[in-house]
C-alpha atoms as a PDB file:
ATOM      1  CA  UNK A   1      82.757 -55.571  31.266  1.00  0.00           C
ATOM      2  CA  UNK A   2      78.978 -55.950  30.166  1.00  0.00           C
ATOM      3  CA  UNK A   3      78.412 -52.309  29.969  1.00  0.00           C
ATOM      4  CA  UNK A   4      81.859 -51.777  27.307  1.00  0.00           C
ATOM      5  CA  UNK A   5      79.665 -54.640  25.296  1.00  0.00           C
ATOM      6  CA  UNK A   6      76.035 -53.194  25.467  1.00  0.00           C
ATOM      7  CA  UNK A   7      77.902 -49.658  24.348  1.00  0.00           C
ATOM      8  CA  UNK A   8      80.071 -51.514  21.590  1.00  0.00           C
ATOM      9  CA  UNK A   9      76.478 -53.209  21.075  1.00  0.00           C
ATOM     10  CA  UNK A  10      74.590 -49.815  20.582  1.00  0.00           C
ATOM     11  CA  UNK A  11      76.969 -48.011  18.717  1.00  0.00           C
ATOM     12  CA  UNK A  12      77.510 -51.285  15.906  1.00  0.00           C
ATOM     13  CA  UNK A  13      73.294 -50.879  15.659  1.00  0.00           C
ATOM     14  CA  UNK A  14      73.514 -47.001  14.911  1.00  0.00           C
ATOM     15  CA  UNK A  15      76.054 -47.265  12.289  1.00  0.00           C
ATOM     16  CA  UNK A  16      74.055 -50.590  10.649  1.00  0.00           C
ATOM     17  CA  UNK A  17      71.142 -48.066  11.294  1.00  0.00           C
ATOM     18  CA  UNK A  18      72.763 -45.185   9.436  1.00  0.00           C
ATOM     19  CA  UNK A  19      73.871 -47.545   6.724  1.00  0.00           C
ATOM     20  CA  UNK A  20      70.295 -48.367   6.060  1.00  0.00           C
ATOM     21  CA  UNK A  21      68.961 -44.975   6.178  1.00  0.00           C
ATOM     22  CA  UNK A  22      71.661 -43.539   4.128  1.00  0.00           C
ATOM     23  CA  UNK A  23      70.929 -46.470   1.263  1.00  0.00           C
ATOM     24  CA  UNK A  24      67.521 -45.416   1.473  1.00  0.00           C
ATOM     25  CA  UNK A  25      67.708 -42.340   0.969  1.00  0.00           C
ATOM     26  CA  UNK A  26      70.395 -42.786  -1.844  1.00  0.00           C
ATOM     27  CA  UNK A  27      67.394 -45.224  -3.348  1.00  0.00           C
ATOM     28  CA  UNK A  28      64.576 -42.307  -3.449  1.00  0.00           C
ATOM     29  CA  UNK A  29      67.023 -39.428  -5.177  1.00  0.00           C
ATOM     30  CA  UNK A  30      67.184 -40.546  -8.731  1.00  0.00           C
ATOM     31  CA  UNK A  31      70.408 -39.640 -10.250  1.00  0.00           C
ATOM     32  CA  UNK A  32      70.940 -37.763 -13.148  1.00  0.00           C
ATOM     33  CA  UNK A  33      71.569 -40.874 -15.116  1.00  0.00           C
ATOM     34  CA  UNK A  34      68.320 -42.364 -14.261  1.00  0.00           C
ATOM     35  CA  UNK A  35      65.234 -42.210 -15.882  1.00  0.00           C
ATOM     36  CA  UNK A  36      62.594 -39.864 -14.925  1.00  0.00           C
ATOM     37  CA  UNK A  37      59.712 -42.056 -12.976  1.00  0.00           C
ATOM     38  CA  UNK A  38      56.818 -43.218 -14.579  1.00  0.00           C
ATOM     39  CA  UNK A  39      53.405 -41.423 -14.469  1.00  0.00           C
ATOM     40  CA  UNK A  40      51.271 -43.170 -12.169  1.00  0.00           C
ATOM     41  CA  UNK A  41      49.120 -45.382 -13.721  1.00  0.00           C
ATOM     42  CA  UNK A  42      44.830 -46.731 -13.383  1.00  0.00           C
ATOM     43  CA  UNK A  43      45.017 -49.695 -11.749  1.00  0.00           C
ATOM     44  CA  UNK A  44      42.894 -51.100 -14.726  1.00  0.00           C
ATOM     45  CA  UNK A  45      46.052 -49.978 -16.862  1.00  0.00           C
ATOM     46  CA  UNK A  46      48.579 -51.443 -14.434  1.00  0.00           C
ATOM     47  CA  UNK A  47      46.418 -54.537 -14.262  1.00  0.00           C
ATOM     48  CA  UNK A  48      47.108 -54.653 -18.615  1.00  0.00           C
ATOM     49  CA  UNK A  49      50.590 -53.727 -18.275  1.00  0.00           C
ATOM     50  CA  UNK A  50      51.062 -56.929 -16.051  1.00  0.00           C
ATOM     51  CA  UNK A  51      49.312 -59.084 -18.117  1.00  0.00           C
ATOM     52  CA  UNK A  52      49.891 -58.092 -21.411  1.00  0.00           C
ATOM     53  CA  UNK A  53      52.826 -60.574 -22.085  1.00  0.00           C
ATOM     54  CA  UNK A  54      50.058 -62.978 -21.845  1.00  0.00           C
ATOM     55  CA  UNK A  55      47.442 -61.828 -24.619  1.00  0.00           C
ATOM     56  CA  UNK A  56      48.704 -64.062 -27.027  1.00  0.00           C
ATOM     57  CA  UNK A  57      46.512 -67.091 -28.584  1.00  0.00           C
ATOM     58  CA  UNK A  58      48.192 -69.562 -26.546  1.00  0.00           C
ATOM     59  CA  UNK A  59      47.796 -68.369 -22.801  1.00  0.00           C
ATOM     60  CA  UNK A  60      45.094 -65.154 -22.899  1.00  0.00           C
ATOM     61  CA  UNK A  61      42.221 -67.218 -21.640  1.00  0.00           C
ATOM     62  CA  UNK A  62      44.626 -68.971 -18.901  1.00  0.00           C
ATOM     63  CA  UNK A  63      45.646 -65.510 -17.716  1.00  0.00           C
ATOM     64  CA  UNK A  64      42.140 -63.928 -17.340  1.00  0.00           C
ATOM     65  CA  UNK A  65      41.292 -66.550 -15.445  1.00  0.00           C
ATOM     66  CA  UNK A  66      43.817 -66.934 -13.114  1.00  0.00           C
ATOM     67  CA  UNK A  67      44.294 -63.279 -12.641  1.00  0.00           C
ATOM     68  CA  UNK A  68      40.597 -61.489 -13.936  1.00  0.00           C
ATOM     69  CA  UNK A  69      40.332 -57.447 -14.513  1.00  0.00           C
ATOM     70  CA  UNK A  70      38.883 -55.052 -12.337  1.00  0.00           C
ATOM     71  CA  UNK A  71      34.861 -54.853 -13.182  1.00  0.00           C
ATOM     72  CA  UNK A  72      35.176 -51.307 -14.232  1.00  0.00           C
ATOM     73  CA  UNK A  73      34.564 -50.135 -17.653  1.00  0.00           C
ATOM     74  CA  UNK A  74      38.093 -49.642 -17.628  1.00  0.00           C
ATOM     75  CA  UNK A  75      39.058 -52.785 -16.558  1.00  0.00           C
ATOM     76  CA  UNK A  76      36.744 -54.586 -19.015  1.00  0.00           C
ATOM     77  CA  UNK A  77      37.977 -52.844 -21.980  1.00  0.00           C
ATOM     78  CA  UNK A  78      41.554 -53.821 -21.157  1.00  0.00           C
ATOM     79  CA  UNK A  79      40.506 -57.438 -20.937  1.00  0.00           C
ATOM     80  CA  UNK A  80      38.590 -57.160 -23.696  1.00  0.00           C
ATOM     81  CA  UNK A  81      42.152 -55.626 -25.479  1.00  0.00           C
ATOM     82  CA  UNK A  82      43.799 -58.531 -23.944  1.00  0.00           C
ATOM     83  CA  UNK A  83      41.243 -61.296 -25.817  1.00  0.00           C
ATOM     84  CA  UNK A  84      41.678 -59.199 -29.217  1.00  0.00           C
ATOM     85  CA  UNK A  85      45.213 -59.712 -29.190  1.00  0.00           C
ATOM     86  CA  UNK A  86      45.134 -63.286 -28.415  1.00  0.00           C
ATOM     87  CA  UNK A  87      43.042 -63.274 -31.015  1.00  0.00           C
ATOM     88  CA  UNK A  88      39.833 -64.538 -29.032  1.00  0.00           C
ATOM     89  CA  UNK A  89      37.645 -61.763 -30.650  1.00  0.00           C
ATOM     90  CA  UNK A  90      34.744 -63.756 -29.451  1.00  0.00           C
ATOM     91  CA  UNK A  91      35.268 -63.265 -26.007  1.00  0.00           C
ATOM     92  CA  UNK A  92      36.349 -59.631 -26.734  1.00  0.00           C
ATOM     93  CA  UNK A  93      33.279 -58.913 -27.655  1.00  0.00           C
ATOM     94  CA  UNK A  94      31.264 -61.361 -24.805  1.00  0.00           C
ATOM     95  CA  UNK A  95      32.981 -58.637 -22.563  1.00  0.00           C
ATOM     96  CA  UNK A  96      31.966 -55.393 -24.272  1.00  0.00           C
ATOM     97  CA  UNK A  97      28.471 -56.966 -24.388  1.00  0.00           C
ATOM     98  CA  UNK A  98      28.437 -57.395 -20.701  1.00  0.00           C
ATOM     99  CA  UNK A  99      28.661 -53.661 -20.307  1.00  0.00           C
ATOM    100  CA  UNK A 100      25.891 -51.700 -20.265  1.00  0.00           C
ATOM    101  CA  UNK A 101      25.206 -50.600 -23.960  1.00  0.00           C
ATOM    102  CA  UNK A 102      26.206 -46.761 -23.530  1.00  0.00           C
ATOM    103  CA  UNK A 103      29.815 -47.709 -22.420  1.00  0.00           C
ATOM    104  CA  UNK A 104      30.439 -50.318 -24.982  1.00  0.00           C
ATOM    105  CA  UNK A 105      31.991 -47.640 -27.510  1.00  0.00           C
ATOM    106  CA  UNK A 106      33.954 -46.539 -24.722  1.00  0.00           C
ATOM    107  CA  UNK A 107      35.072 -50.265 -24.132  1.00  0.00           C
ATOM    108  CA  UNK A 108      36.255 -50.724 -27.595  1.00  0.00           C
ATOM    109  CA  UNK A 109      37.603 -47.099 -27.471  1.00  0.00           C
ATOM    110  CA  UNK A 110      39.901 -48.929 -25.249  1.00  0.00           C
ATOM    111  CA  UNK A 111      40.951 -51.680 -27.664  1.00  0.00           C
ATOM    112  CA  UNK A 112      41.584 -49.583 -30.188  1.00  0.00           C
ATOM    113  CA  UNK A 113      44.152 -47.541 -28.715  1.00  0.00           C
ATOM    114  CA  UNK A 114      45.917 -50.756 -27.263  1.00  0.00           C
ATOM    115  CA  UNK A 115      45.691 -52.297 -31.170  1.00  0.00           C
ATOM    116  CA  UNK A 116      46.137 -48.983 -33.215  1.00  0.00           C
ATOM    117  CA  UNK A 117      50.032 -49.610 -32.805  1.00  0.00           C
ATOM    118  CA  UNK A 118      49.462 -53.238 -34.436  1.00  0.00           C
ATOM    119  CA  UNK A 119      47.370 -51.850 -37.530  1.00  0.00           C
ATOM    120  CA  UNK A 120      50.262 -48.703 -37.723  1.00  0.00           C
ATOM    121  CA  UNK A 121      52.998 -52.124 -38.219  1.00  0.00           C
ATOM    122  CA  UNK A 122      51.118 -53.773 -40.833  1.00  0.00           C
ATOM    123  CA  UNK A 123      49.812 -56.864 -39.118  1.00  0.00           C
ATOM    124  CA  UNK A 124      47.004 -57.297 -40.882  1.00  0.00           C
ATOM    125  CA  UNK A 125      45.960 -60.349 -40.067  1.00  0.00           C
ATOM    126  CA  UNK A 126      45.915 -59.516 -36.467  1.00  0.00           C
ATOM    127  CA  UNK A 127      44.346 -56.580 -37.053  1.00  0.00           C
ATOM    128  CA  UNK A 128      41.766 -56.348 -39.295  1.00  0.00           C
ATOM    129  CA  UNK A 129      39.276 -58.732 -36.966  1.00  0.00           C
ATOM    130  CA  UNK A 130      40.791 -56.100 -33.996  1.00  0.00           C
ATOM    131  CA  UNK A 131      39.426 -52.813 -35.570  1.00  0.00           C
ATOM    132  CA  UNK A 132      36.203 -54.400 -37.165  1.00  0.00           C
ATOM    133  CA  UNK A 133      35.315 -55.322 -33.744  1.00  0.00           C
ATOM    134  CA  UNK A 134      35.734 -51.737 -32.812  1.00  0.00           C
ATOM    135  CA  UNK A 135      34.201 -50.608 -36.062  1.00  0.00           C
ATOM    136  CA  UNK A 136      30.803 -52.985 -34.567  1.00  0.00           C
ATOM    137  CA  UNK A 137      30.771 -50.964 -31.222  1.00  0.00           C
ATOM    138  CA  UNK A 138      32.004 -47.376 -32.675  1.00  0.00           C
ATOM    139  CA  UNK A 139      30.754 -47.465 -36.308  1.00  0.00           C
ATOM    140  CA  UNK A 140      32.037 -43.697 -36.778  1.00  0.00           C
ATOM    141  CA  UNK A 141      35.686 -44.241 -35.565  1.00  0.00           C
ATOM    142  CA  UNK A 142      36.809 -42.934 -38.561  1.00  0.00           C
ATOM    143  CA  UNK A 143      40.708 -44.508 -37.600  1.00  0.00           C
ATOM    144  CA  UNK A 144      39.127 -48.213 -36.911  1.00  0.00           C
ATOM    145  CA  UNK A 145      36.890 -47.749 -39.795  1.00  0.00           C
ATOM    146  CA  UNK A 146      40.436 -46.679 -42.337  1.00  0.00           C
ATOM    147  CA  UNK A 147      42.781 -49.765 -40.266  1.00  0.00           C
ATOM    148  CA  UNK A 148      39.973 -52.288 -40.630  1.00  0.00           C
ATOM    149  CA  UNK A 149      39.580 -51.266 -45.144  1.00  0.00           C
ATOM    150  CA  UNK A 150      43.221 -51.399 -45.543  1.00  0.00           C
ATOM    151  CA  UNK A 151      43.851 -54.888 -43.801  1.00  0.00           C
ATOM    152  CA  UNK A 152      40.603 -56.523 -45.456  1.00  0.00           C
ATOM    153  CA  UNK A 153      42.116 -55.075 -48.793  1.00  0.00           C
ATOM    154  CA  UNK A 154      45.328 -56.833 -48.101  1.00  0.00           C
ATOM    155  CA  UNK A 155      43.919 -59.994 -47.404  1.00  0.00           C
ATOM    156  CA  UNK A 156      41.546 -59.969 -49.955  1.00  0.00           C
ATOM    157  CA  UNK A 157      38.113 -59.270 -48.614  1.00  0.00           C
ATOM    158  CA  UNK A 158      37.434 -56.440 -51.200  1.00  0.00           C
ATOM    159  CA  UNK A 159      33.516 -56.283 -50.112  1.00  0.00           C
ATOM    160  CA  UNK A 160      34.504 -54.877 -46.748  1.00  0.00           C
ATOM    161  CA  UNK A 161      37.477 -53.143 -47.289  1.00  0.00           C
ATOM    162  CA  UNK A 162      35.502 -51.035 -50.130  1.00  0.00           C
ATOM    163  CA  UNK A 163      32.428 -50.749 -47.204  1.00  0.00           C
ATOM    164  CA  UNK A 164      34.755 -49.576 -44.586  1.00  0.00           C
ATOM    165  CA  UNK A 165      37.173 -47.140 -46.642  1.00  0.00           C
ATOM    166  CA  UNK A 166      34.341 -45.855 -47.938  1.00  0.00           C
ATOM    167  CA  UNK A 167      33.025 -44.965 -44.498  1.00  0.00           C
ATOM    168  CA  UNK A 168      36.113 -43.690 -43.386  1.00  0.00           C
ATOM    169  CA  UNK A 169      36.020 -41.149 -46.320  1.00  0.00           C
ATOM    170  CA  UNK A 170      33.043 -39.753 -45.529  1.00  0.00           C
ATOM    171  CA  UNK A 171      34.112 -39.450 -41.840  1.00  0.00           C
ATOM    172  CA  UNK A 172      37.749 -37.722 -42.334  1.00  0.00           C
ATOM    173  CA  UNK A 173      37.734 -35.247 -44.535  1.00  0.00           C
ATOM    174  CA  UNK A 174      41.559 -33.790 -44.240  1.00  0.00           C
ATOM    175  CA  UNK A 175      43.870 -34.262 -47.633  1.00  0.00           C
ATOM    176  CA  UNK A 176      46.675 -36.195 -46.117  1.00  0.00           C
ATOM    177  CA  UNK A 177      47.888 -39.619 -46.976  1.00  0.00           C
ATOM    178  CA  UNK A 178      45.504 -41.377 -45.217  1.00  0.00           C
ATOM    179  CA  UNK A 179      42.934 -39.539 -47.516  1.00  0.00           C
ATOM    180  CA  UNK A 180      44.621 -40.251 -50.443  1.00  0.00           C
ATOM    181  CA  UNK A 181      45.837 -43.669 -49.555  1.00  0.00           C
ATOM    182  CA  UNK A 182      41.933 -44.916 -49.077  1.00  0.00           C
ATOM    183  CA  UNK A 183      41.590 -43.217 -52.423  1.00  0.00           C
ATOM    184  CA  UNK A 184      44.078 -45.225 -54.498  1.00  0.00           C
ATOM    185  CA  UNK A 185      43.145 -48.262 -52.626  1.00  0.00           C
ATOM    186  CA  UNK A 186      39.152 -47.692 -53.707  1.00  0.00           C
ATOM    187  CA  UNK A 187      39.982 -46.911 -57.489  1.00  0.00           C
ATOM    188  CA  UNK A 188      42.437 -50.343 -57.170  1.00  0.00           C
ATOM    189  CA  UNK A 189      39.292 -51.971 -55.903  1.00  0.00           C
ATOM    190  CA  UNK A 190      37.017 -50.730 -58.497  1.00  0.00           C
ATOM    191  CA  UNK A 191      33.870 -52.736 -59.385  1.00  0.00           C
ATOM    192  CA  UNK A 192      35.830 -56.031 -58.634  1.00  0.00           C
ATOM    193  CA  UNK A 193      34.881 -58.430 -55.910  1.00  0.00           C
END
């Protein structure tokens, strides 16, 4: 009688085992529906992608703290992304200054390309502080130097946005709209303040 059960026993394990197996294995061939899998990632990048929901004014410091980047020049330009779009440009740029001077371009190299999709939308207001921070660390980016003109020009700050356009046309020299959209926003400037 016991050996019918440890046999009925064994053989109810092996099919649960198979099961499992089989749903595994199901689980690691995508289907054709699915989408293809991700690229793998830095983990200073995955670290961002994580926290990113929480780089807004109201819980960016909170979330650094609780959760700090990697100490990698990586990892300090994504916080220092992560402050900028919070809006916390002040302790954007306490980060970038903890880096050793050479990599600081590189660090707000970094928060440009997480902001540059901001500035494309037309959030000024978020913006402009965003890509004149980068414009302080990386005063050739000729992109942070034509995002940072055209918000200041939209809020009103016609000093800078003259300054930085200005700079931005003597950096890119291609006839495309950009060009030619930092032109017509100069001569609307003028001499006016």
């Amino acid at each position: 009688m016991y050996r019918v059960l440890y046999l009925i026993g064994v053989g109810y394990l092996t099919m649960c085992g198979a099961l499992v197996l089989r749903h595994r294995a199901a689980q690691a061939i995508p289907s054709p529906s699915s989408p293809a899998p991700l690229v793998s990632v830095s983990p200073a990048e995955a670290w961002f992608r994580t926290i990113k929901p929480l780089c807004n004014a109201v819980e960016v410091t909170l979330a650094q703290q609780a959760n700090p980047a990697a100490t990698t020049l990586e990892g300090q330009g994504y916080s220092a992304a992560c402050y900028a779009l919070g809006g916390e440009i002040d302790s954007a740029r306490a980060v970038i200054d903890r880096l050793p001077e050479g990599d600081r371009y590189r660090a707000a190299g970094i928060v440009f390309n997480v902001a540059h999709p901001v500035a494309d939308a037309g959030d000024n207001r978020s913006a402009g502080p965003i890509m004149e921070l980068v414009v302080d660390y990386w005063p050739n980016h000729y992109m942070a130097l034509y995002h940072a003109g055209m918000a200041e020009y939209a809020l009103g700050q016609a000093t800078r946005a003259r300054q930085n356009l200005t700079a931005f046309l003597s950096y890119y020299h291609e006839n495309d709209g950009w060009t030619r959209s930092a032109r017509e926003t100069l001569a609307r400037l003028g001499g006016s303040e």
